[in-house]
Protein backbone atom coordinates (compact mmCIF):
# COMPACT_ATOMS: atom_id res chain seq x y z
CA UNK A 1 44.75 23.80 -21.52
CA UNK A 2 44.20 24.93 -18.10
CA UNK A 3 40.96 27.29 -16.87
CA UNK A 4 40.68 29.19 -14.23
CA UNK A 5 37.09 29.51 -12.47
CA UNK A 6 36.39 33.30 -11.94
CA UNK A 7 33.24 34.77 -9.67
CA UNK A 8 31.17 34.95 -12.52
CA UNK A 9 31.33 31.28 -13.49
CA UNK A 10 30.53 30.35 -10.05
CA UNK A 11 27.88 32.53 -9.23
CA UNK A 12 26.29 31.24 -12.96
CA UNK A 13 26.65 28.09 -11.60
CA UNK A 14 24.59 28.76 -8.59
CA UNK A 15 22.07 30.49 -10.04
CA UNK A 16 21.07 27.87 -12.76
CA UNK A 17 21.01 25.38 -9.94
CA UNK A 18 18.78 27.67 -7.87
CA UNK A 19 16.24 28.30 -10.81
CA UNK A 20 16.11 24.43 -12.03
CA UNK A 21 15.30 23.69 -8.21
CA UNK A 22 12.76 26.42 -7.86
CA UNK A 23 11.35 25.32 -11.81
CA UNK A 24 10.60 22.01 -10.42
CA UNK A 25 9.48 22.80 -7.04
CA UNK A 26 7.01 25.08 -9.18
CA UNK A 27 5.84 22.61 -11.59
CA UNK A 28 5.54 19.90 -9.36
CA UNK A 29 2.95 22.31 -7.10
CA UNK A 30 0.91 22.51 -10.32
CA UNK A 31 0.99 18.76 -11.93
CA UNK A 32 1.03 16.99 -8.99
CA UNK A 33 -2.83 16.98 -8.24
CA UNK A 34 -2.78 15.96 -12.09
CA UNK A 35 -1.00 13.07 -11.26
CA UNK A 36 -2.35 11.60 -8.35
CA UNK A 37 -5.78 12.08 -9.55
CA UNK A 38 -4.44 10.05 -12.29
CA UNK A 39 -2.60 7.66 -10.70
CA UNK A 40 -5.95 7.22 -8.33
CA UNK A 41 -8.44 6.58 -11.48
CA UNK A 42 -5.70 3.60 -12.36
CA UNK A 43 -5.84 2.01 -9.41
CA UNK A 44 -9.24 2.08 -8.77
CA UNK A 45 -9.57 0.85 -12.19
CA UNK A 46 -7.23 -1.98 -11.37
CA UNK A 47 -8.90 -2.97 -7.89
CA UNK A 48 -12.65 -2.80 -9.24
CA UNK A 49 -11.75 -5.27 -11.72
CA UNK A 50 -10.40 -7.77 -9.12
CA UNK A 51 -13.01 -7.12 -7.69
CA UNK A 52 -16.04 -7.74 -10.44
CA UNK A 53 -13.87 -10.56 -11.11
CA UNK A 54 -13.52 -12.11 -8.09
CA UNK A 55 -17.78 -11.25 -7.61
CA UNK A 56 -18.01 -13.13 -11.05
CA UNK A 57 -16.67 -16.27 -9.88
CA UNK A 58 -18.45 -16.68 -6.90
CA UNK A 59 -22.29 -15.38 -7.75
CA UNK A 60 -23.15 -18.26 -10.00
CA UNK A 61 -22.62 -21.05 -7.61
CA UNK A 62 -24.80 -19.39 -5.24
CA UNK A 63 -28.67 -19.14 -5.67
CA UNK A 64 -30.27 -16.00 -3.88
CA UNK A 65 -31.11 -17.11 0.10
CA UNK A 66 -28.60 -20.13 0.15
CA UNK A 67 -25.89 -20.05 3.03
CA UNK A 68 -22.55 -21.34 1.18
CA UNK A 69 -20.16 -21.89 4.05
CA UNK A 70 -15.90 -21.79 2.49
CA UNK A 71 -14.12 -22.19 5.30
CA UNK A 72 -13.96 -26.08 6.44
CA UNK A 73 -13.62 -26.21 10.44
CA UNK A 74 -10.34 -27.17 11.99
CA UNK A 75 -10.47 -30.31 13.63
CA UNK A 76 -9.70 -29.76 17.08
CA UNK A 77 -6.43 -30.95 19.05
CA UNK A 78 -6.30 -33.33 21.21
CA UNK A 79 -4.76 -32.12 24.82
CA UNK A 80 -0.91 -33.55 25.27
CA UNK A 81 -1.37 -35.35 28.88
CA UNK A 82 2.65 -35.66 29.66
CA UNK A 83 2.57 -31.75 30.00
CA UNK A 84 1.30 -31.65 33.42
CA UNK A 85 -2.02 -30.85 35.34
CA UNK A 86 -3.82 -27.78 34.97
CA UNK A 87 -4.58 -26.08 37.88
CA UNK A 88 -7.40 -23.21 38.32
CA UNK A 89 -6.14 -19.57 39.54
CA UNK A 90 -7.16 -19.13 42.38
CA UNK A 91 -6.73 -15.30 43.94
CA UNK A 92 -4.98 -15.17 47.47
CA UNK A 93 -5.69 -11.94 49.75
């Protein structure tokens, strides 16, 4: 069976494109503050709980006044003499 597309088909065609576009384009306008308000209430949800967490662990080791230092200094590198000399800049007018 063979159709034929006629004007009419076409321009149907077109216009039920043109109104799902504009439909969404519309109801994204209104649920999109919805949504990111949303979306924003999860994740700070999310990151205050790391966070408490995180606070949860660390608080009882430390008593109120105490320094606790975490980081453990680096022990510092020893200069590689067969490089070469070092010589001072010294600015030439």
């Amino acid at each position: 069976m063979l159709q034929t597309a006629s004007f009419v088909g076409f321009f149907r065609t077109i216009l039920i494109i043109l109104l799902v576009y504009y439909g969404i384009k519309i109801l994204s306008r209104l649920f999109a503050p919805y949504l990111l308000r949303y979306m924003s209430k999860k994740m700070q949800q999310k990151f205050g709980g790391q966070f408490q967490q995180q606070q949860q662990h660390q608080n009882p080791k430390q008593k109120e006044g105490e320094t606790v230092i975490d980081k453990v200094p680096q022990q510092q590198k020893s200069s590689d003499k067969s490089v070469g000399e070092y010589v001072d800049y010294e600015e030439i007018e």
